[in-house]
Protein backbone atom coordinates (compact mmCIF):
# COMPACT_ATOMS: atom_id res chain seq x y z
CA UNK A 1 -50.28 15.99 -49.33
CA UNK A 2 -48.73 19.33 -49.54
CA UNK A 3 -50.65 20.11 -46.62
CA UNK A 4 -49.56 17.55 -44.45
CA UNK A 5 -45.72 18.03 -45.78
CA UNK A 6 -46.13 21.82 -44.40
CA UNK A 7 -47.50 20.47 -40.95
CA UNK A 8 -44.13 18.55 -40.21
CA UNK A 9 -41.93 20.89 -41.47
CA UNK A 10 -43.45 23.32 -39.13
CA UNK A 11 -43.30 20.91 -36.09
CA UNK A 12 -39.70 20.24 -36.95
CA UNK A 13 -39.11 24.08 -37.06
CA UNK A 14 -40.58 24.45 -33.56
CA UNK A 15 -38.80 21.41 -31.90
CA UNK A 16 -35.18 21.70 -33.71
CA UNK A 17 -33.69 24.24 -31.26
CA UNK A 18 -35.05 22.29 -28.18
CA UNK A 19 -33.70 19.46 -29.50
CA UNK A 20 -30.07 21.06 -30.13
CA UNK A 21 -30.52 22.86 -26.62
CA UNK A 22 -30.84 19.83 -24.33
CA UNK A 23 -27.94 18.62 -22.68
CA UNK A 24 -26.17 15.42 -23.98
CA UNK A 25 -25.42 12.81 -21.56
CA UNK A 26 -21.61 12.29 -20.11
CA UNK A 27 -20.21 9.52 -19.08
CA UNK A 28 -20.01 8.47 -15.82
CA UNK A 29 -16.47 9.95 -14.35
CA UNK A 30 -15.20 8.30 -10.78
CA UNK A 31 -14.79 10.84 -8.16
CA UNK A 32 -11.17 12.35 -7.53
CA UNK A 33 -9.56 11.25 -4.61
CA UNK A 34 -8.31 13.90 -1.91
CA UNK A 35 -5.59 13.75 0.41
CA UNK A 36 -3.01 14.80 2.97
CA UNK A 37 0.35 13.39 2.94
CA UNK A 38 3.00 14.23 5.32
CA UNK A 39 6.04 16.02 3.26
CA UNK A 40 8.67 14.10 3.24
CA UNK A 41 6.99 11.67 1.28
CA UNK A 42 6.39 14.11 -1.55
CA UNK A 43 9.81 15.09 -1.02
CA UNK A 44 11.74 11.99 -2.03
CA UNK A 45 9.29 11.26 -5.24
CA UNK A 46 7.71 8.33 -3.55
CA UNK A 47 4.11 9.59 -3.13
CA UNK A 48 4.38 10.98 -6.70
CA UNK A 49 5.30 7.24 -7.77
CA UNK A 50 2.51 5.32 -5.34
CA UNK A 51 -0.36 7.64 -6.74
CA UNK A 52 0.30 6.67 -10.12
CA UNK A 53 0.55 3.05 -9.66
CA UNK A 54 -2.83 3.49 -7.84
CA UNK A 55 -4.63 5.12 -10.66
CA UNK A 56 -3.13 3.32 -13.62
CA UNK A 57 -4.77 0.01 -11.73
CA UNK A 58 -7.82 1.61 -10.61
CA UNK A 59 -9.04 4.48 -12.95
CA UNK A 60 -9.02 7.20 -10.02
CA UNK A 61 -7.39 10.45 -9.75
CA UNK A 62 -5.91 10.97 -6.81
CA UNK A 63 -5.93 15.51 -5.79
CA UNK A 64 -3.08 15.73 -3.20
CA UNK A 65 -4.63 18.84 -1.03
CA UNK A 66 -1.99 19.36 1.41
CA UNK A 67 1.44 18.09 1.90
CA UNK A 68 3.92 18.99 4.76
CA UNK A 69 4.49 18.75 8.52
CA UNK A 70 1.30 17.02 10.66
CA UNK A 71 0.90 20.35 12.28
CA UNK A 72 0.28 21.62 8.65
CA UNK A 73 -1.56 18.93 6.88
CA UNK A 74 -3.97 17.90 10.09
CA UNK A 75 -5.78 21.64 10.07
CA UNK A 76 -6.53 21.24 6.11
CA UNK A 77 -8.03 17.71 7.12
CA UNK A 78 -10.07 19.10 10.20
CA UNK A 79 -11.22 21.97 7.16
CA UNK A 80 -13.80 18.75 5.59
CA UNK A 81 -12.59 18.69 1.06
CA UNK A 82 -9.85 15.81 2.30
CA UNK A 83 -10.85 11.87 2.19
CA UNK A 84 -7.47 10.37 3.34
CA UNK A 85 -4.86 11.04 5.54
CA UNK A 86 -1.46 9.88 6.13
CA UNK A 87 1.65 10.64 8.41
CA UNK A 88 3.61 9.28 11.52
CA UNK A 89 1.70 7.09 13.90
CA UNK A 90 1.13 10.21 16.57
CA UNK A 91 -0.89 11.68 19.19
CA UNK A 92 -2.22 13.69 16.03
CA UNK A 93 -3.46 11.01 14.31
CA UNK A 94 -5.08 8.99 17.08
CA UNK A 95 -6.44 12.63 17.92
CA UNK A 96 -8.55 13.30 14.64
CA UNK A 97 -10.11 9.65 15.09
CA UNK A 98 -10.91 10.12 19.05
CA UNK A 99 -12.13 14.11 17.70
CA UNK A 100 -14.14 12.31 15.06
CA UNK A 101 -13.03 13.81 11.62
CA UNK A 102 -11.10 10.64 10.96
CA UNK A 103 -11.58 6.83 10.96
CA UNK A 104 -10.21 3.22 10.35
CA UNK A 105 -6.51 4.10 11.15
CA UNK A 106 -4.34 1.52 9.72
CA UNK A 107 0.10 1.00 10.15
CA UNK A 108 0.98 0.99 5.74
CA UNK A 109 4.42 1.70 5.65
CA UNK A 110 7.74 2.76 8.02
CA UNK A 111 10.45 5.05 7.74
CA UNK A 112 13.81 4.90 9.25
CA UNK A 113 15.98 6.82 11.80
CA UNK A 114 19.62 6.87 12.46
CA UNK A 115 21.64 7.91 14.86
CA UNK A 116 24.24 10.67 13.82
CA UNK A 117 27.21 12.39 15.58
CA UNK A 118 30.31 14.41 15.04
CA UNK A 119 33.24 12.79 13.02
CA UNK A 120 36.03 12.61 15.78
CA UNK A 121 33.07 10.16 17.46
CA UNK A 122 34.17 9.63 20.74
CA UNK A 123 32.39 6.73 21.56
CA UNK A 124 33.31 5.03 19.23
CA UNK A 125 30.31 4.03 16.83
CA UNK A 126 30.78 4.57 13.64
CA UNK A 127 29.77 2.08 11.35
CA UNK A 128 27.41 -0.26 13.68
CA UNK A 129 23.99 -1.59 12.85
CA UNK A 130 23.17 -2.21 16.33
CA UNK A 131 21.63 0.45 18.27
CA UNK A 132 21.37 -1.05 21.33
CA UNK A 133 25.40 -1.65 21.71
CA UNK A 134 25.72 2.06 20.38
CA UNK A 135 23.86 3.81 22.97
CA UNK A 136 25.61 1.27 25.50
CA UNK A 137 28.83 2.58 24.12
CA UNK A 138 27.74 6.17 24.28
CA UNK A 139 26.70 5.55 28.16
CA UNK A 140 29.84 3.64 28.95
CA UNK A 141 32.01 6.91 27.60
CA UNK A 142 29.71 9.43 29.45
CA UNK A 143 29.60 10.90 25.58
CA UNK A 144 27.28 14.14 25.11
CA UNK A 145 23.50 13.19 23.71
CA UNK A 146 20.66 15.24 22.35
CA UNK A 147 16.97 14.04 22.78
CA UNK A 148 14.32 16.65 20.67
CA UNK A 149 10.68 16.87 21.51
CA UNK A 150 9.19 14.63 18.51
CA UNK A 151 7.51 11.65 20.85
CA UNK A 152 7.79 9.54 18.01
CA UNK A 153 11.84 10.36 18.30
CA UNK A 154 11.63 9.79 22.05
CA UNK A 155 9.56 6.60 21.60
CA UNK A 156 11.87 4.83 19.63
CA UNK A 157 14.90 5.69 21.67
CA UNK A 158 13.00 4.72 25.04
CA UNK A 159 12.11 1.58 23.91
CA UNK A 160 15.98 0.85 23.05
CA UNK A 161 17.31 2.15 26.05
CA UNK A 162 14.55 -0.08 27.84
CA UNK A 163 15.38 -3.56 25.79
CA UNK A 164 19.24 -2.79 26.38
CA UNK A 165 18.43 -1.52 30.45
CA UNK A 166 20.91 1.33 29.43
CA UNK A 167 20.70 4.91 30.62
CA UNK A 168 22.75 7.86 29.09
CA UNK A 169 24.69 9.80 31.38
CA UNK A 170 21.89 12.44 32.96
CA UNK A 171 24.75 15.31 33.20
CA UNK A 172 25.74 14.78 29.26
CA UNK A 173 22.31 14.62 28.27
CA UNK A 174 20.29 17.22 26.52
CA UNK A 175 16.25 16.88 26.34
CA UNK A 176 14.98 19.63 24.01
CA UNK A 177 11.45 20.82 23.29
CA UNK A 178 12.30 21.77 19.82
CA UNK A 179 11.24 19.29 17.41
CA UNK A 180 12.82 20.56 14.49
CA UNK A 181 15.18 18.32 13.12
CA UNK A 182 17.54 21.26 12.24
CA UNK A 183 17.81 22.91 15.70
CA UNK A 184 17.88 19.64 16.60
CA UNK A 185 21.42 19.54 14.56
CA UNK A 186 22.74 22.75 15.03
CA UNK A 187 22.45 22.09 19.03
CA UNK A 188 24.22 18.60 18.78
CA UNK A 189 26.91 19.71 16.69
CA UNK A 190 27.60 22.83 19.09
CA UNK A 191 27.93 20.55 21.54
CA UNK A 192 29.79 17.63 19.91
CA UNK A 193 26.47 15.43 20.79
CA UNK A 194 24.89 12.55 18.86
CA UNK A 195 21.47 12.37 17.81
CA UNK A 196 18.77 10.74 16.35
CA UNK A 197 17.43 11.91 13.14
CA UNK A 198 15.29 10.97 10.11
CA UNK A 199 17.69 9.12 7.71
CA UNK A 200 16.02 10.14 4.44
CA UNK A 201 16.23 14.34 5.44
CA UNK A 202 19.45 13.82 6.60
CA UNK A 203 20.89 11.53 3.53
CA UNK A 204 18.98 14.26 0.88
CA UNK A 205 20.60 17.40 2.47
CA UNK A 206 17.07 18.42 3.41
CA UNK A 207 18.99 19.40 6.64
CA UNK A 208 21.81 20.52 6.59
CA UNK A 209 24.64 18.08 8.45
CA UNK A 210 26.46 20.71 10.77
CA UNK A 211 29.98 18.51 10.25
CA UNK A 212 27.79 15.52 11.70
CA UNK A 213 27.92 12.21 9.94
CA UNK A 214 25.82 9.12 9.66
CA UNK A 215 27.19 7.05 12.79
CA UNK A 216 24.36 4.28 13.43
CA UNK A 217 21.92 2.88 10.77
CA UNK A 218 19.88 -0.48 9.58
CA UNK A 219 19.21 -1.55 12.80
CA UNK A 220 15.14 -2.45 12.78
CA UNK A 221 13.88 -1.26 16.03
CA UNK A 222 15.10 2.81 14.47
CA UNK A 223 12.06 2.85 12.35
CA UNK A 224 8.78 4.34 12.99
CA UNK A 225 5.54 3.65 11.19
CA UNK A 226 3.36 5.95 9.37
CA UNK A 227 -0.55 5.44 9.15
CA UNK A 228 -3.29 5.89 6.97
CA UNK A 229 -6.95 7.18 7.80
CA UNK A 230 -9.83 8.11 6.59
CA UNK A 231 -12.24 11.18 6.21
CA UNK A 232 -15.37 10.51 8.64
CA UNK A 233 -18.31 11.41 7.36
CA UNK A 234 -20.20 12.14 10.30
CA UNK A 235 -18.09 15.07 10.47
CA UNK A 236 -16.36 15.65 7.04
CA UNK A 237 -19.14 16.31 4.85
CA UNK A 238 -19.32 15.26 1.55
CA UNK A 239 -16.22 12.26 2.18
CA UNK A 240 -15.88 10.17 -0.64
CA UNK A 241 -15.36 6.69 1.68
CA UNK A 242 -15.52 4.15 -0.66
CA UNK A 243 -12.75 5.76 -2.56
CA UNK A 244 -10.45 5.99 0.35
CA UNK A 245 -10.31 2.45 1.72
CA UNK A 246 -9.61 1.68 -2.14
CA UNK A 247 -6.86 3.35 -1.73
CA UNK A 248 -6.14 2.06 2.09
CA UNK A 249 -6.50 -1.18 0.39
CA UNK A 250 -4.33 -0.98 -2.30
CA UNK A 251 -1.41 1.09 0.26
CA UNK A 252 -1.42 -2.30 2.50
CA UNK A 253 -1.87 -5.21 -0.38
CA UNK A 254 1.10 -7.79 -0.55
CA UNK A 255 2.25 -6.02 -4.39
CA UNK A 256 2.17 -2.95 -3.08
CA UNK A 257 4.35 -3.36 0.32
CA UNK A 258 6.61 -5.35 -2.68
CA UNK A 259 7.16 -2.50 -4.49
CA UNK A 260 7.94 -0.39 -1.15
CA UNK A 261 11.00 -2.89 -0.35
CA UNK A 262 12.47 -1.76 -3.86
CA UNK A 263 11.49 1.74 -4.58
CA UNK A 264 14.07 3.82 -3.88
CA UNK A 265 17.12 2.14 -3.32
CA UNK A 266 20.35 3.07 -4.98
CA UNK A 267 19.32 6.58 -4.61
CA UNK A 268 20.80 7.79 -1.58
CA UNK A 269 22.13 4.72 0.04
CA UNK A 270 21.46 0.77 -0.47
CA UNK A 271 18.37 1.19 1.64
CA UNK A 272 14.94 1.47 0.02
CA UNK A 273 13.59 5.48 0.67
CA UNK A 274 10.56 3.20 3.23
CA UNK A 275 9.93 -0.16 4.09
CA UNK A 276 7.17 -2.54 4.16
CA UNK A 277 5.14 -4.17 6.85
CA UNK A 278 5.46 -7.27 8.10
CA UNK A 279 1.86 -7.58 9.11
CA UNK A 280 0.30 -7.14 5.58
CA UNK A 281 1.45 -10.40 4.17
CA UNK A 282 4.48 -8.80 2.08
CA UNK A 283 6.77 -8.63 4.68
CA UNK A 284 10.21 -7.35 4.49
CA UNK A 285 11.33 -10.67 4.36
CA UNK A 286 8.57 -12.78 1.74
CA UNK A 287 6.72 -15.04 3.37
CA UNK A 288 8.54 -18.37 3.77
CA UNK A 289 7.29 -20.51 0.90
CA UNK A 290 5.14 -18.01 -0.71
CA UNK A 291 3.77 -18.86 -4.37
CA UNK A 292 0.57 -16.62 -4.54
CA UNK A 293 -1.00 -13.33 -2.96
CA UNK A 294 -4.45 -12.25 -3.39
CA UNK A 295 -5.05 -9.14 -3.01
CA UNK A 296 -7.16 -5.33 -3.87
CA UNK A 297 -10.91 -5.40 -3.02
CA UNK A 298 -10.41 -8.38 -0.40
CA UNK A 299 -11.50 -8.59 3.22
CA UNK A 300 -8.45 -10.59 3.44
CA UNK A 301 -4.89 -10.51 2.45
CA UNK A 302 -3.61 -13.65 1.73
CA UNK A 303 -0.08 -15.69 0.61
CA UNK A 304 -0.26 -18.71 0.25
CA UNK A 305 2.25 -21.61 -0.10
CA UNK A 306 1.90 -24.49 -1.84
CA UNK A 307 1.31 -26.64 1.05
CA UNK A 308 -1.89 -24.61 1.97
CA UNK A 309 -2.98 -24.39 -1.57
CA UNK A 310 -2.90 -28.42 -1.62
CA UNK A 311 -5.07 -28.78 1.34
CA UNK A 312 -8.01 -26.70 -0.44
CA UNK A 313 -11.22 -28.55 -1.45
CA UNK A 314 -9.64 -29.78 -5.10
CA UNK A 315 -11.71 -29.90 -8.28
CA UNK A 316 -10.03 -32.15 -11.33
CA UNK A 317 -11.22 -30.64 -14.73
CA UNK A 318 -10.56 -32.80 -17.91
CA UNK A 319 -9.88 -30.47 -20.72
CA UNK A 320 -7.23 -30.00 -24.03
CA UNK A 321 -3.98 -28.38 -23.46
CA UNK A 322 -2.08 -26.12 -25.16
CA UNK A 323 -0.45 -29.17 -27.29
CA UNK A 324 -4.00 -30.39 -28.58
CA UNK A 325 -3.63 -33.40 -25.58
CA UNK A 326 -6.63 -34.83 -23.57
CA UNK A 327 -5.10 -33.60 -19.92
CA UNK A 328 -6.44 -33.93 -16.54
CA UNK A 329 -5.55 -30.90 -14.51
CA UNK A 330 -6.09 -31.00 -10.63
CA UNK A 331 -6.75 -27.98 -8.79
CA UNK A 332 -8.51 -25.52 -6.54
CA UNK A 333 -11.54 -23.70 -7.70
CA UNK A 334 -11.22 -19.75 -7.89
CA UNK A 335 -13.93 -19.34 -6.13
CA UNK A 336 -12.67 -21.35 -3.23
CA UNK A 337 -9.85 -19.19 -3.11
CA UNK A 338 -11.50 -15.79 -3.20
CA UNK A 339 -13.90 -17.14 -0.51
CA UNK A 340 -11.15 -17.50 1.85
CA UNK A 341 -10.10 -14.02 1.13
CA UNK A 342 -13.60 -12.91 1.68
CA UNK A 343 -14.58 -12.05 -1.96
CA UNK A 344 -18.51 -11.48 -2.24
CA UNK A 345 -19.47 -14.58 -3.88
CA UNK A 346 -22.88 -16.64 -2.91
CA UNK A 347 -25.46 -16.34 -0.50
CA UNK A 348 -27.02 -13.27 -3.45
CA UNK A 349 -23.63 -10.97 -2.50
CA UNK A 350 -23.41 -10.64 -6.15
CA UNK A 351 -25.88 -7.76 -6.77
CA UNK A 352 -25.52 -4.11 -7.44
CA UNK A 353 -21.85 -2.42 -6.92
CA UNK A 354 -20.45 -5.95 -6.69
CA UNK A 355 -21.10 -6.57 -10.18
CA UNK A 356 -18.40 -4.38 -11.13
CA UNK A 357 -15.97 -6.60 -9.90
CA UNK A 358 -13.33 -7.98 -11.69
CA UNK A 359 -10.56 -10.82 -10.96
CA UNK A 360 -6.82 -10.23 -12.56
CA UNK A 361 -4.94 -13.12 -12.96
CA UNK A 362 -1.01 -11.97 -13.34
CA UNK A 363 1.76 -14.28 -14.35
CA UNK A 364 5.53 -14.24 -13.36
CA UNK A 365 5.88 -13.13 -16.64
CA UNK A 366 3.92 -10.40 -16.45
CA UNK A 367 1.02 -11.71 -18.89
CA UNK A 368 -2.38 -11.05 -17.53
CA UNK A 369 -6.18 -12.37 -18.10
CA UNK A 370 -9.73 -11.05 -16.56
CA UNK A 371 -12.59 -13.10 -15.46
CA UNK A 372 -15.75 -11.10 -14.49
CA UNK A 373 -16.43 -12.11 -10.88
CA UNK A 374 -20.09 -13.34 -11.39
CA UNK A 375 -18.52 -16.20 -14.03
CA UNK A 376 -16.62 -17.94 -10.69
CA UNK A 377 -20.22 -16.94 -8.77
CA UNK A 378 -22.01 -20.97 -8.00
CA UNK A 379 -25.11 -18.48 -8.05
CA UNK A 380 -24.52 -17.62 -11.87
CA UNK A 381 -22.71 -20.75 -13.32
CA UNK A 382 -21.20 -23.64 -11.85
CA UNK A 383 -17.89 -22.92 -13.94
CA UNK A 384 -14.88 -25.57 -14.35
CA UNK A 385 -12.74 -22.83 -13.78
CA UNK A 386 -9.41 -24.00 -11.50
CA UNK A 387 -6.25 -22.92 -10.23
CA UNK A 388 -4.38 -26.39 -11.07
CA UNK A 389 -1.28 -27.35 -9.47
CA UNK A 390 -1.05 -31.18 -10.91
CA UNK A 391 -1.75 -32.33 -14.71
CA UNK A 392 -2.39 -36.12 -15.05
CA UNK A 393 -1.48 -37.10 -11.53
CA UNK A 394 1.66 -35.24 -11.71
CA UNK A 395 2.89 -31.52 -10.19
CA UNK A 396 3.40 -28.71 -13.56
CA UNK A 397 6.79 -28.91 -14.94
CA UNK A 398 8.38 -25.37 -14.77
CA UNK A 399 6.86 -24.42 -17.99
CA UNK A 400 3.31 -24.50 -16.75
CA UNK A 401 3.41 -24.18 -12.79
CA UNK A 402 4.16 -24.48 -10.07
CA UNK A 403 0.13 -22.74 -10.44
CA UNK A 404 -1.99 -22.11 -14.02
CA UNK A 405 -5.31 -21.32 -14.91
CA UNK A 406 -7.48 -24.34 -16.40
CA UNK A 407 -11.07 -22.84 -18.04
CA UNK A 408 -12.25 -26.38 -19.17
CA UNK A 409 -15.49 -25.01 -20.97
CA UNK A 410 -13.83 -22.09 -23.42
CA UNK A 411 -13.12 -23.04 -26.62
CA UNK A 412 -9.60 -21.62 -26.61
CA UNK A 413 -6.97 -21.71 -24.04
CA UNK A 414 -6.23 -17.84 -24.11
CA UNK A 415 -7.04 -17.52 -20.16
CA UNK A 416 -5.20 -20.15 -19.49
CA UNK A 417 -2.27 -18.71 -17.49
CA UNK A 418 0.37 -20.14 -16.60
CA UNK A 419 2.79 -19.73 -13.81
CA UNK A 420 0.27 -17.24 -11.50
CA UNK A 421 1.86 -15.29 -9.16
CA UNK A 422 -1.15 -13.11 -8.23
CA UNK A 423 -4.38 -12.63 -7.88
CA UNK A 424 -6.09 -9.15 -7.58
CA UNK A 425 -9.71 -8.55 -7.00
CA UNK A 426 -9.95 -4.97 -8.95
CA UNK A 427 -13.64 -2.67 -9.66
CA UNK A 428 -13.95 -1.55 -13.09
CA UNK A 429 -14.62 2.27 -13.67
CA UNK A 430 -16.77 3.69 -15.55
């Protein structure tokens, strides 16, 4: 026995310090997310603010790489390390997809311009939202005008000119090839000129105003729209993709353009710092009618209205209510729902990275519940899981509606929410 005891106590001897020298597994981290952001975004605090709400819902840290002007930011992208791009819709941007270092260019957000002159404002202008009728009055009073190089600038003013079939007076018109918006100023207010200019730099004092005050602003057709793209990796070695359109995703969902149309105002006017797209489904107006968005890992973002929510295949699910009462609630299956915004559910789509998925139901309230996407999968369970609208023939009272949750297999009601706002197809993260 002794001799046996000595043989173990050996073999533990010779395989301790292997033991305590091989490397313990991590966990799983996600991948950081790197970018290039045009400055004035990270100027104003409003990149700062959009990262966070992207990786307090998603689990990823976003690495900004480079931030300033395009000609600054787009030579750092070309340099491979960056998986996302943003700044003005450009010649520049459209050139790193057509040079193949960038893909999937998308419109997420706009900022504004306005059009700014000296105080004694000799046309006349001061105070008008409508561009159009400015420029008319700056023509009609043969009053000095300064054009810079930015095509984005020149764009925008073109295409009012155009609609309006206004030209400025040739002889009291300047055309630069400087693009810098404070040469740009300097040269106007030598000449007593007006101008078009961003209204963020100018409202900060991130240019100086030469004596040259705001003359022309709020007037739709001044803003210009930035876009989003992302690393190719054909070219850009090492791209982290699926990352990227997360965050593409997430910069063009209905909550997020939401939060654009707020963020920011107060702060240097009653404008929001950027504004929203219309064509993402949170417009800068809401969408007529509106009770519920679905949005985040989507094909599709959708708002729907009651009216299209009633004309869904329906599902009635008899189940107790809150109160303890026998209640028939009538309604329109999750999954029906997610299928229209092209969630993978059936047909075996629910396999592998898919499984990760996650739904978040969100309340006006702010309360929230999570449903693991294979338990509204037909392929898993058929599920009496709802988004009801009517209980016992009837539309929910305020209390409950006008949309709720009904689970009519779970025991207790605790998913149960009621007046949903939003639905958000989220991946968890290791």
């Amino acid at each position: 026995m002794n001799k046996i005891l000595a043989i173990v106590l050996t073999i533990i001897a010779l395989i301790a310090p292997a033991l305590a020298a091989a490397p313990t597994s991590q966990p799983t981290t996600q991948p950081t997310l790197r970018v290039a952001v045009i400055g004035g975004m990270n100027d104003t605090g409003f990149w700062d603010a959009l990262v966070d709400r992207f990786q307090r819902e998603t689990g990823i840290t976003v690495e900004t790489r480079a931030s300033g002007p395009k000609d600054g930011i787009t030579p750092v992208f070309k340099q491979g390390n960056v998986d996302l791009i943003t700044m003005h819709a450009s010649d520049v941007a459209i050139n790193l997809v057509a040079d193949g270092y960038a893909m999937d260019p998308q419109p997420w957000v706009r900022n504004d311009m306005i059009i700014v002159g000296p105080e004694r404002d000799p046309a006349g202008i001061k105070g008008m939202t409508d561009a159009g009728k400015a420029l008319t009055k700056i023509a009609d009073t043969s009053s000095p005008f300064v054009v810079h190089s930015s095509l984005g600038a020149q764009e925008v003013l073109r295409n009012i000119l155009d609609a309006t079939q206004v030209e400025l007076d040739p002889e009291h018109t300047t055309v630069l090839f400087d693009d810098r918006q404070r040469r740009v100023l300097n040269i106007a207010a030598e000449r007593g000129a007006y101008t078009v200019v961003g209204r963020i730099p100018f409202r900060s004092g991130k240019i100086p105003n030469d004596g040259m005050g705001v003359m022309v602003q709020g007037d739709e057709r001044l803003r210009r729209p930035y876009v989003v793209a992302v690393a190719n990796p054909v070219k850009v070695s090492g791209a982290r993709v699926a990352e990227a359109r997360r965050m593409v995703a997430f910069m063009r969902s209905p909550h997020t353009q939401a939060w654009i149309a707020t963020f920011g105002k107060g702060k240097y006017d009653d404008q929001p710092l950027f504004f929203p797209l219309s064509a993402t489904g949170a417009a800068e107006r809401p969408v007529p009618g509106e009770i519920l968005s679905i949005s985040g890992e989507v094909e599709k973002l959708l708002s729907l209205t009651a009216d299209a929510i009633a004309k869904m295949p329906r599902r009635a699910v008899k189940a107790k209510a809150h109160d303890g009462k026998e209640t028939t609630y009538d309604g329109v299956p999750l999954r029906t729902i997610l299928a229209e915004a092209g969630v993978p559910l059936g047909n075996h789509q629910m396999r592998g990275e898919n499984l990760a998925l996650y739904l978040q139901v969100e309340a006006a309230d702010g309360y929230r519940a999570i449903f693991a996407l294979p338990e509204l999968d037909d392929d898993f369970a058929d599920r009496p899981i709802i988004l009801a609208d009517r209980r016992d023939g009837q539309a929910l009272d305020a209390k409950e509606g006008p949309l709720r949750i009904v689970v009519g297999d779970e025991a207790r009601p605790a998913r149960w929410v009621r007046q949903v706002v939003r639905l958000r197809v989220l991946r968890s993260v290791m």
